[in-house]
Structure formats: structure tokens, C-alpha cells
Protein backbone atom coordinates (compact mmCIF):
# COMPACT_ATOMS: atom_id res chain seq x y z
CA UNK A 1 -226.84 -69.48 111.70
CA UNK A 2 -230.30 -68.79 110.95
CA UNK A 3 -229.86 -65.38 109.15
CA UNK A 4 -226.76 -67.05 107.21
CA UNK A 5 -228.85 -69.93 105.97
CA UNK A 6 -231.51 -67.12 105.08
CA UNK A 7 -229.36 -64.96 103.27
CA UNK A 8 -227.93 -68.06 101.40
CA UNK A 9 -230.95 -68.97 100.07
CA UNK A 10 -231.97 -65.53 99.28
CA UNK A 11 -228.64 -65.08 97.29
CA UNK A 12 -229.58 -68.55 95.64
CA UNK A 13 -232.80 -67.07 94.60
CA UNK A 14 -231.58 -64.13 93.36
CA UNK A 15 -228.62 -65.74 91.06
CA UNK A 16 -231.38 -68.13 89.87
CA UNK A 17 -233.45 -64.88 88.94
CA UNK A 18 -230.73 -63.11 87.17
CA UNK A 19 -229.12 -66.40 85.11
CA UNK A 20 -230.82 -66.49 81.68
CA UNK A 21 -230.83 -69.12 79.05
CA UNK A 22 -228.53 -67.11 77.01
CA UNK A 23 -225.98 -66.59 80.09
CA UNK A 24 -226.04 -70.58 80.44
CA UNK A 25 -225.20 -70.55 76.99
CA UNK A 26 -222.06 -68.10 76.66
CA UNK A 27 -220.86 -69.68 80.39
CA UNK A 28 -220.72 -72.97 79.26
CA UNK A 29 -219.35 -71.84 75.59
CA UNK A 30 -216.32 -70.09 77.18
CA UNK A 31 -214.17 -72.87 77.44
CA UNK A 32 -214.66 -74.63 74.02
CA UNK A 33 -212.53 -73.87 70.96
CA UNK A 34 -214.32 -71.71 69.57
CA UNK A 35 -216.25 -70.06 71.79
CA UNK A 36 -218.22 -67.31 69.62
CA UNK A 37 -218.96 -69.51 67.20
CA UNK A 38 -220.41 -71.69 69.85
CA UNK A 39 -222.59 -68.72 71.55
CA UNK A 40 -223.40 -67.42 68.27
CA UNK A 41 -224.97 -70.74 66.75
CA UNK A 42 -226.56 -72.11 70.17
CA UNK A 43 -227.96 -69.02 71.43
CA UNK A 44 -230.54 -69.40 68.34
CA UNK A 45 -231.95 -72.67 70.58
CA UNK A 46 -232.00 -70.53 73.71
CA UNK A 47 -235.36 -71.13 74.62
CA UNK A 48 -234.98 -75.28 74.04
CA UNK A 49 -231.89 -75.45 75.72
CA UNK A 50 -232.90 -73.48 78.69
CA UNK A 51 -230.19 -74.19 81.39
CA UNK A 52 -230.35 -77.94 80.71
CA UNK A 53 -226.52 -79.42 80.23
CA UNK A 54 -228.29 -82.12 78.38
CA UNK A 55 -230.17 -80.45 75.74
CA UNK A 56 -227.16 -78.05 75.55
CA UNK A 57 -225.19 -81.25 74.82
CA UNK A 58 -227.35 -82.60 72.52
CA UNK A 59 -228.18 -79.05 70.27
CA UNK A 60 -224.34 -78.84 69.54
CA UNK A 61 -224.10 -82.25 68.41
CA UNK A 62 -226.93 -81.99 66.54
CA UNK A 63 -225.43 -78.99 64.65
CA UNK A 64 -222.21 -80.47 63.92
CA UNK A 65 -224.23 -83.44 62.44
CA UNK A 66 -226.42 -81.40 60.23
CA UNK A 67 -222.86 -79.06 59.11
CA UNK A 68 -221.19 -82.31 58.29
CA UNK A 69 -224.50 -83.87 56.32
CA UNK A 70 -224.25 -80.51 54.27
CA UNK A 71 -220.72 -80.67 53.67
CA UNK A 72 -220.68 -84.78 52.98
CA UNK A 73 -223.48 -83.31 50.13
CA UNK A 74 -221.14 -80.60 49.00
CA UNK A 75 -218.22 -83.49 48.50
CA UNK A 76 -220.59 -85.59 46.48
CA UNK A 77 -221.77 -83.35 43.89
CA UNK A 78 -218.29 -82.02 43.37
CA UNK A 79 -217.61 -85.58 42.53
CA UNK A 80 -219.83 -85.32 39.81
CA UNK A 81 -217.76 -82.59 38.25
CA UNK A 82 -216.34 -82.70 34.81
CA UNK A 83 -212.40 -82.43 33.81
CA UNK A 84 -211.46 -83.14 37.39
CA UNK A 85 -207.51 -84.47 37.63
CA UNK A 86 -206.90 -87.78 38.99
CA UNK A 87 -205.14 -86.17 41.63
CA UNK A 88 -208.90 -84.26 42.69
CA UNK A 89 -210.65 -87.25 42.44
CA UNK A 90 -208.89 -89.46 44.52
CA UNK A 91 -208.65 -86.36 47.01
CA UNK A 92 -212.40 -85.88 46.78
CA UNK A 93 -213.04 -89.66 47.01
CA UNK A 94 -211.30 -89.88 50.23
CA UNK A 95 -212.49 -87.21 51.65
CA UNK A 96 -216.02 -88.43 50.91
CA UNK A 97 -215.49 -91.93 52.65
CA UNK A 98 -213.85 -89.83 55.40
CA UNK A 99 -216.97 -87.52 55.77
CA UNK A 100 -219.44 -90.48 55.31
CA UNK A 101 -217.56 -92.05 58.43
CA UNK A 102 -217.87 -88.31 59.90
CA UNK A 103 -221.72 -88.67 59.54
CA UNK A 104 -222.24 -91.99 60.99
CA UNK A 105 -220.22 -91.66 64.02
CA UNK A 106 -221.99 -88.46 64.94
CA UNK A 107 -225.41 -90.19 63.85
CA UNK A 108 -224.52 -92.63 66.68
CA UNK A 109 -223.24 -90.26 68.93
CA UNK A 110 -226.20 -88.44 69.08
CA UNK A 111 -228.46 -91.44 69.53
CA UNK A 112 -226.21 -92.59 72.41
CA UNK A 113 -226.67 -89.46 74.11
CA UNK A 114 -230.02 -89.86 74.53
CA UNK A 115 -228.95 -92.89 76.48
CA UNK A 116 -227.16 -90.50 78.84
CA UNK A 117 -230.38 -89.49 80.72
CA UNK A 118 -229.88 -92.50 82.60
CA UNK A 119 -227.77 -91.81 85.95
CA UNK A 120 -225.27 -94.47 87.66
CA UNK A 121 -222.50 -96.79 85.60
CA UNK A 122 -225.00 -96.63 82.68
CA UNK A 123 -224.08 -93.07 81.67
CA UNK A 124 -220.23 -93.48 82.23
CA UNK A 125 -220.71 -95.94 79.52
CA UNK A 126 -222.68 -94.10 77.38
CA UNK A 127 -221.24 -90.48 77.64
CA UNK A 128 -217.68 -92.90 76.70
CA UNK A 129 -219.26 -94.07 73.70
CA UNK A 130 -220.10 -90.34 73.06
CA UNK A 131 -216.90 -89.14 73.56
CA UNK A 132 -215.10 -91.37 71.48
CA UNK A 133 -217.14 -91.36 68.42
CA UNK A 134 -217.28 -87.40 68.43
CA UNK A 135 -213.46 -87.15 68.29
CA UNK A 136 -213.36 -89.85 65.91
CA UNK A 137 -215.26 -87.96 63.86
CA UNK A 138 -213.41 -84.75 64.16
CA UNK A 139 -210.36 -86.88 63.36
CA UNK A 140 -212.03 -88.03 59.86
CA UNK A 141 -213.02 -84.25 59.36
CA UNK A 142 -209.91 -83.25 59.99
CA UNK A 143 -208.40 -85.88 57.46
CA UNK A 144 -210.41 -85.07 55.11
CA UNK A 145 -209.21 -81.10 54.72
CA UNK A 146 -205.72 -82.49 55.17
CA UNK A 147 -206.10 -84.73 52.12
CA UNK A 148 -206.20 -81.30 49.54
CA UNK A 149 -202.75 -80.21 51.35
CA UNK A 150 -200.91 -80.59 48.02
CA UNK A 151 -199.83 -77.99 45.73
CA UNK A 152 -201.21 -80.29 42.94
CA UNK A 153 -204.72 -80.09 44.21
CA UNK A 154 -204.66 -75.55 44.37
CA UNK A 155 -207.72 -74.28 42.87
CA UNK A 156 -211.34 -73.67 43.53
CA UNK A 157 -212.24 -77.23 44.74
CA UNK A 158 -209.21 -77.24 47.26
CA UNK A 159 -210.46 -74.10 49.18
CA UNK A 160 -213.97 -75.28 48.95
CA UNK A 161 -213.19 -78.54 50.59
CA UNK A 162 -210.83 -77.17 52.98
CA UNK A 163 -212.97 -73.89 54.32
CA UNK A 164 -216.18 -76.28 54.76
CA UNK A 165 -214.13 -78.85 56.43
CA UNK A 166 -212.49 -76.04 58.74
CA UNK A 167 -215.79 -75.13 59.58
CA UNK A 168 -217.09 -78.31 60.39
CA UNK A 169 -214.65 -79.58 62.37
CA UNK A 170 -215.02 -76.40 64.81
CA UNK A 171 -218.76 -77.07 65.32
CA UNK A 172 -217.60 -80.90 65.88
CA UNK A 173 -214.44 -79.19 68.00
CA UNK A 174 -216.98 -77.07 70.57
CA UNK A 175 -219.87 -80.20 70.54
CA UNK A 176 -216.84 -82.44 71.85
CA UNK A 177 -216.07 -79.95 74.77
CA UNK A 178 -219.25 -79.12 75.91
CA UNK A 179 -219.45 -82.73 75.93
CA UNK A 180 -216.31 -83.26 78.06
CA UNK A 181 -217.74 -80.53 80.06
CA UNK A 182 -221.24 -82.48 80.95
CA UNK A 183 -219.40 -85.54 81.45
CA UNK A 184 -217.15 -84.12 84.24
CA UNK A 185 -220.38 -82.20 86.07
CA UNK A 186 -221.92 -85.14 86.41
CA UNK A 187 -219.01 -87.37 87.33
CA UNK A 188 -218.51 -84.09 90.11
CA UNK A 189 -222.01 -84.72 90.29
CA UNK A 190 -221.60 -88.33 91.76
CA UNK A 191 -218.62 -87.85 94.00
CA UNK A 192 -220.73 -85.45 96.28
């Protein structure tokens, strides 16, 4: 029994040795969405997120907030542009409100999960709030590149809306799983 505890902990040790921030990163990445876009834009924040689910957590939300606050900035000035159709600027106009909504609820999602560092029923509650606000956000991003689906709308401004908002709602997309992901290791977490 002895030797088998020791050569437990000794394996323990060793894994502990071996696992880098980087390997955290690309484990916990492998199940989202997108999972190289994940590895490739976290593993910049390697050193901050260390192995630490939370910061992971709260780096990917943080990026998909500060994608969609460019892209709600890209929507606005091509408001401001000259000879648009009707048809583009109600498109454009929606999709701004939609990408506004986009910002906020991922504004509040990421100051709720700094709630989250608090254990028991308080972080079920929280990490809910969380949850719900990041998919209702990838919901308005996702309505937003859906609004410039008609032929009417083809041209430069279409694609431009539509490749940002792709992009945007895969950041949001891999922040919501590795979200889903720290809220089930800790509820695993609680029922040992």
C-alpha cells in the first residue's frame, strides 16, 4: 500500500511537472467550436491564465467582448456611409441595436464572473447568469449576420458585416464552452 501511495504521488508530481500553461490551454480548447482559434488567441495570455479555469474563463470572455466592441464600431461608422439603400440601412441599423445588446450582455457577463470566485449556491447562480447572457449574446451576433442574408443587400458592406460577425460569434461560440466546461468541473467539483 505504501509503495502504491508513493508511486501515486510521485506520478502526481511528475504530471504536475510536465503540464504547462500552454497544454492547459489547448486541453481545455479541444472541445469548443473552434478549437484553434481558441488555442491560437488564448495561448497569447499563457502566462496570466496559468492553469487557472477561472482566469481561462474570464480571458475568453474578455476577448469576445473586446471582438464584438470592435465590430459594434465597425457597424457604426458604416452607418455613416453615403448612398446607402434603404434596404442597407435598415440592415445595418438592426444589426447595430443587435450588436449594442451583444456588448452589454457580455459587459455583464464578464462582471458576473467575477462573482463566480465565490463557492456554494452563490456560484450556481452566478455562473447561470453567465451562461445565459453569453448565449444571448451569441444569439444577437448571430442575428445580426443573418439580417444581410438577402440578395438585395450583396456587395461590399454585406460581406463586411457578415465575415466580422462570423468571427465574432466564434470567439463568443468557444468563451460559452469553456464556460460550460468550468461550470460542470466545479459542479463535479461539489458532488465529491
Amino acid at each position: 500500500m505504501a509503495k502504491f501511495t508513493l508511486l501515486f504521488l510521485l506520478l502526481t508530481l511528475l504530471s504536475m511537472a510536465t503540464s504547462t500553461p500552454t497544454s492547459f490551454i489547448t486541453s481545455s480548447c479541444s472541445t469548443t467550436p473552434y478549437p484553434t482559434l481558441c488555442v491560437e488567441s488564448l495561448s497569447v495570455y499563457a502566462t496570466t491564465i496559468q492553469q487557472d479555469p477561472h482566469q481561462l474563463v474570464q480571458t475568453a470572455l474578455s476577448l469576445s467582448l473586446n471582438k464584438t466592441q470592435s465590430t459594434k464600431g465597425f457597424v457604426t461608422m458604416c452607418n455613416t456611409f453615403k448612398n446607402l439603400k434603404p434596404i442597407e440601412y435598415a440592415a445595418l441599423h438592426d444589426c447595430a441595436e443587435e450588436i449594442s445588446d451583444s456588448v452589454n450582455r457580455l459587459s455583464r457577463s464578464l462582471n458576473e464572473l467575477k462573482l463566480c470566485k465565490i463557492n456554494g449556491q452563490d456560484f450556481n447562480w452566478h455562473i447561470s447568469n453567465v451562461e445565459t447572457w453569453v448565449s444571448s449574446a451569441l444569439t444577437d451576433e448571430t442575428t445580426c449576420g443573418e439580417g444581410f442574408g438577402a440578395k438585395a443587400l450583396d456587395g461590399r458592406i454585406k460581406a463586411s458585416i457578415k465575415s466580422r460577425m462570423v468571427n465574432v460569434a466564434k470567439f463568443t461560440s468557444n468563451a460559452l464552452s469553456l464556460i460550460d466546461q468550468y461550470a460542470a468541473k466545479h459542479m463535479e467539483g461539489m458532488n465529491l
